[in-house]
Protein backbone atom coordinates (compact mmCIF):
# COMPACT_ATOMS: atom_id res chain seq x y z
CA UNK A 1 140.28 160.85 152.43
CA UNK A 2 138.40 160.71 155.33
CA UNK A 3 137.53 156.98 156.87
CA UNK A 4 134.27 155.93 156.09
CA UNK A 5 131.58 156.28 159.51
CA UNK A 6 131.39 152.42 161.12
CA UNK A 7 127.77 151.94 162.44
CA UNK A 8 127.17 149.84 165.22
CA UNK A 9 123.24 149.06 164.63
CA UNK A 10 120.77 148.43 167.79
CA UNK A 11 120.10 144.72 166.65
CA UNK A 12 122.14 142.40 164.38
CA UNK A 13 120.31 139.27 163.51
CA UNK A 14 121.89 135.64 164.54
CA UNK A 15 122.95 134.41 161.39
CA UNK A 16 124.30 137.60 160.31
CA UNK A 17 126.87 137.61 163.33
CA UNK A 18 127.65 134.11 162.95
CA UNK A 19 128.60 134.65 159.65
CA UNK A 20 130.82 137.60 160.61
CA UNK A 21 132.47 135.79 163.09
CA UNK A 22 133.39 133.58 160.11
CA UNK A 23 134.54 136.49 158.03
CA UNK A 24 137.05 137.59 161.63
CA UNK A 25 138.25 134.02 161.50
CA UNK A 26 138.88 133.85 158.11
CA UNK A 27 140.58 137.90 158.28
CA UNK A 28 142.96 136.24 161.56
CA UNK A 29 144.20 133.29 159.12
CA UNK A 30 144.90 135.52 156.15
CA UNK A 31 147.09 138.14 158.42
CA UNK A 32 148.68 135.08 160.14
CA UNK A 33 149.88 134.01 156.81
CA UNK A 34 151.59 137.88 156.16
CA UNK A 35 148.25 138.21 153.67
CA UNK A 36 147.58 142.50 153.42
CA UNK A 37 144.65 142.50 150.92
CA UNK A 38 142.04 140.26 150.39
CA UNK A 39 138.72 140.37 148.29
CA UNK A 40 135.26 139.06 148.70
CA UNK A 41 135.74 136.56 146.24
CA UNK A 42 139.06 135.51 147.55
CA UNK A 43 137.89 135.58 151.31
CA UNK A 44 135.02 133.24 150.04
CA UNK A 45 136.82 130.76 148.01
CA UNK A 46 139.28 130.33 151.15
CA UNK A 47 137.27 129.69 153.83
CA UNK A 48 133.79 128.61 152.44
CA UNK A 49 131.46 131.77 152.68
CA UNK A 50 129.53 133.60 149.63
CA UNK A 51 130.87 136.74 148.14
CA UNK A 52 127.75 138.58 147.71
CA UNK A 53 126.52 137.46 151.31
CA UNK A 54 129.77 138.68 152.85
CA UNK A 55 129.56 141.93 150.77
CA UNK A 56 125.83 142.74 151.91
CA UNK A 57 126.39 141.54 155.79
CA UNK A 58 129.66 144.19 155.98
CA UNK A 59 127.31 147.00 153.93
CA UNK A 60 124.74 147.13 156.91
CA UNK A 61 127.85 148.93 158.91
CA UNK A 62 129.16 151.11 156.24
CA UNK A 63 130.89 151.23 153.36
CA UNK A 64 134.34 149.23 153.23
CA UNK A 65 137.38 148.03 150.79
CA UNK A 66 139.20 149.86 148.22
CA UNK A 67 137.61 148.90 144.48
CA UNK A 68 140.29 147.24 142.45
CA UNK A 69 142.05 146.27 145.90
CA UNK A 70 139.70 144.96 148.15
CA UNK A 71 139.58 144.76 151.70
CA UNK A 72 142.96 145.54 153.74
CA UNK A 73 143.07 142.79 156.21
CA UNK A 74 144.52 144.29 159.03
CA UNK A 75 141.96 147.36 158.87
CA UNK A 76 138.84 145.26 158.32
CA UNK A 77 139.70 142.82 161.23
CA UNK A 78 139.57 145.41 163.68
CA UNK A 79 137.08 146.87 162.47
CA UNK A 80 135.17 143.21 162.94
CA UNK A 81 136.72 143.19 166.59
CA UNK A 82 135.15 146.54 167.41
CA UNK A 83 131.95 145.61 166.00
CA UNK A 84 131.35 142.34 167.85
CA UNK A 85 132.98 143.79 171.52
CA UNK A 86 136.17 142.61 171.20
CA UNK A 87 138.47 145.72 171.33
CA UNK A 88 138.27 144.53 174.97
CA UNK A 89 139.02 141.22 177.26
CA UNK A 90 135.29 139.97 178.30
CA UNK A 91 135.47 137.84 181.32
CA UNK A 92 134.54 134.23 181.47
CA UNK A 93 133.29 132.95 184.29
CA UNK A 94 132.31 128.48 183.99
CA UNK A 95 129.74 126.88 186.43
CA UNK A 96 131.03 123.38 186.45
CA UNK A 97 134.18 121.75 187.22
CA UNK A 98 134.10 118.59 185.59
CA UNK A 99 136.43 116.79 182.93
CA UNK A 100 134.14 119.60 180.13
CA UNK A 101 134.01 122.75 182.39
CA UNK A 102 138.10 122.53 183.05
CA UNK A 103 138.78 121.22 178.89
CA UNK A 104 136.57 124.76 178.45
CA UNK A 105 138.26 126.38 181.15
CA UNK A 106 142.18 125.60 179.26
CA UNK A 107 141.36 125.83 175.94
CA UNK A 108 142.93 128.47 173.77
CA UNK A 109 139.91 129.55 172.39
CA UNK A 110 138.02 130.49 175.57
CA UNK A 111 141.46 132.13 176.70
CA UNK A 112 142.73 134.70 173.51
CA UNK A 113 141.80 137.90 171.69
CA UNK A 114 138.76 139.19 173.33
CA UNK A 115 138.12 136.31 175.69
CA UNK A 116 139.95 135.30 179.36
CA UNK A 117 138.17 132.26 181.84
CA UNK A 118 138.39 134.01 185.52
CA UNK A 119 137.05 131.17 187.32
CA UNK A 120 135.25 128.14 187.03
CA UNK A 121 132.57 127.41 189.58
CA UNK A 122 131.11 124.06 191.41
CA UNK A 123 129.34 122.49 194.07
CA UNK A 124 132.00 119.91 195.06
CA UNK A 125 133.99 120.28 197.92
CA UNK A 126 136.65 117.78 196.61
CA UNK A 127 137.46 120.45 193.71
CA UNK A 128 136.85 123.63 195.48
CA UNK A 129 140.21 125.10 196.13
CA UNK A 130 141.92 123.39 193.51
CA UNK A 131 142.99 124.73 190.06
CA UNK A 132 142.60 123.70 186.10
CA UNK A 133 145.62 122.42 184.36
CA UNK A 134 146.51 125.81 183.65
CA UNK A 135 145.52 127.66 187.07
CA UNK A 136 142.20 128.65 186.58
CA UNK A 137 140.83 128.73 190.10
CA UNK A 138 137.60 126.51 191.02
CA UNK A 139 135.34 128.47 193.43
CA UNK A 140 132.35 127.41 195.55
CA UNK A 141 129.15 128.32 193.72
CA UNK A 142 127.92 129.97 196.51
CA UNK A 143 129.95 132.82 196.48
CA UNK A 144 129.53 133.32 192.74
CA UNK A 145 126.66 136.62 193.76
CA UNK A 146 129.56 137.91 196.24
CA UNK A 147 131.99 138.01 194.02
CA UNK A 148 129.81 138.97 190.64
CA UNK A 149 130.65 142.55 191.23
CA UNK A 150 134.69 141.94 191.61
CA UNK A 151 134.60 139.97 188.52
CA UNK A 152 132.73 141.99 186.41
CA UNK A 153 131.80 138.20 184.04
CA UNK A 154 130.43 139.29 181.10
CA UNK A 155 129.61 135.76 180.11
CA UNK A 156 128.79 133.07 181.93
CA UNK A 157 129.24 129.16 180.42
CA UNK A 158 127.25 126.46 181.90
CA UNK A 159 129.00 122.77 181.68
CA UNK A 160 126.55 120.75 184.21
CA UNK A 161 124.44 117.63 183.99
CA UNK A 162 120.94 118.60 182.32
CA UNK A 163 119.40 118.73 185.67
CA UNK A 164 121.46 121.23 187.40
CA UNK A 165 121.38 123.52 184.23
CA UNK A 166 118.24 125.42 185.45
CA UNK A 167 119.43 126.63 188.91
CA UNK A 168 123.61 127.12 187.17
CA UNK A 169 121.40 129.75 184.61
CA UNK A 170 119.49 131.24 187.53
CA UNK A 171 122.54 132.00 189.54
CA UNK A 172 124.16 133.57 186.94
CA UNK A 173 121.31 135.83 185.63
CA UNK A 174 121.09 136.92 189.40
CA UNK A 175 124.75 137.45 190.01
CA UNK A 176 124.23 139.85 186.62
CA UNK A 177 126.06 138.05 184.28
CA UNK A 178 124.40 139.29 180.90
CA UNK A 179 125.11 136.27 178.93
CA UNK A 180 125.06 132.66 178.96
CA UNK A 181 126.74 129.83 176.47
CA UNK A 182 125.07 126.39 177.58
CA UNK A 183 126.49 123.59 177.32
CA UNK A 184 124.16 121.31 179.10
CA UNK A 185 121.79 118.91 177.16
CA UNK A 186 118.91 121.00 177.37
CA UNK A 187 117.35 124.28 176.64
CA UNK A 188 117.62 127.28 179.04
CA UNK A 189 115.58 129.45 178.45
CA UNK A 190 116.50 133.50 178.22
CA UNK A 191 115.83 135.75 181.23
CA UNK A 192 115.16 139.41 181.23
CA UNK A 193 118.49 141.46 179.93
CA UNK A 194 120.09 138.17 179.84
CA UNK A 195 121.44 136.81 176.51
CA UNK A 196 121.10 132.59 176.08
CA UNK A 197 123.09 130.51 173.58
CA UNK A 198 122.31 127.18 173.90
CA UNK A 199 124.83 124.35 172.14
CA UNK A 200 123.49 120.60 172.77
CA UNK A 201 126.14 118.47 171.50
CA UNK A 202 124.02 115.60 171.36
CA UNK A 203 121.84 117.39 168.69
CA UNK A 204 124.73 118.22 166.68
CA UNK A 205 125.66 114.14 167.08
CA UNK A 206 122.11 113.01 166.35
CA UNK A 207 122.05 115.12 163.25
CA UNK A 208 124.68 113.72 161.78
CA UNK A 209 123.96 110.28 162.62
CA UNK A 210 120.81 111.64 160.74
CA UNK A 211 122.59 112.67 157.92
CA UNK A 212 124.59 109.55 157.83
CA UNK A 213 121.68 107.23 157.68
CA UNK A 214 119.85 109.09 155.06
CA UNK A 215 123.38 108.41 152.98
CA UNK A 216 123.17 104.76 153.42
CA UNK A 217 119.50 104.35 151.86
């Protein structure tokens, strides 16, 4: 039987990728643990997502899972990966070399299946030169346009003090880095064909201080 067309549409709506991304977690756990078949329900119950939801997001890109079986995990997650860009290594590239930019730089996450930091970037002079913990080379900002076209970044991460944010955002979006994760404690806005995902700590902190005090009334 043939395999079922995978449709890749124009525009996928935020919280319908976030919640794939979920799902591809979910899918890397299960074939880490030797699991071959999993259903909705099952996928759900383990990791915290709704059947139905998870059903409906996967049935905007065709038609998947074997009834009676369910989804075979191995199949499904790289059919995820292709989907979200992944069948590929994306470059990384970090503007900011302090204690977050270098934790960002090392970690595992920023560094595996899909994903690999080429360099991080600052304006200090006492870090350019040097290296991360695990080698990641710290360049001067200023050559960050120069060398845009050799690294080919497909995303750029921004780990500066709130008032350098701006100008780290501008420099990437004119070195023609398409997207931007921001760190920084406060909003960048998106430039033309550029892609901005902001993530204030603080906010995430202040909400559940929020949530905390609500508790104690």
């Amino acid at each position: 039987m043939p395999e079922k067309k995978w449709d890749r549409p124009d525009g996928v709506a935020a919280p319908t990728s976030e919640r794939l991304s979920l799902v591809l977690r979910g899918l890397r756990a299960l074939e880490a643990q030797g699991v071959h078949t999993v259903s909705s329900f099952q996928l759900a119950e383990r990791f915290g997502l709704n059947p139905a939801q998870i059903r409906k997001d996967l049935a905007q890109f065709g038609e998947f899972g074997v009834r009676g079986v369910g989804y075979r995990v191995p199949a499904l997650k790289a059919k995820l990966k292709e989907l979200m860009g992944l069948e590929r290594t994306r470059a990384v590239v970090i503007v900011g070399a302090g204690n977050l930019g270098q934790a960002l730089a090392d970690s595992r996450n920023f560094n595996v299946d899909g994903f690999k930091v080429a360099a991080l970037y600052d304006i200090d002079g006492r870090k350019i030169g040097g290296k991360s913990r695990t080698g990641v080379p710290i360049l001067d900002l200023a050559t960050l346009p120069d060398a845009s076209g050799t690294l080919k970044a497909d995303i750029g991460v921004i780990a500066v003090p709130a008032e350098a944010a701006l100008e780290a955002a501008r420099i990437l979006a004119g070195s023609g880095v398409p997207a931007i994760l921001n760190f920084a404690p406060i909003s960048v806005p998106a430039a033309d064909g550029v892609f901005v995902r902001n993530v204030d700590l603080t906010f995430f902190l202040e909400n559940l201080s929020f949530q905390l005090a609500v508790r104690r009334r």
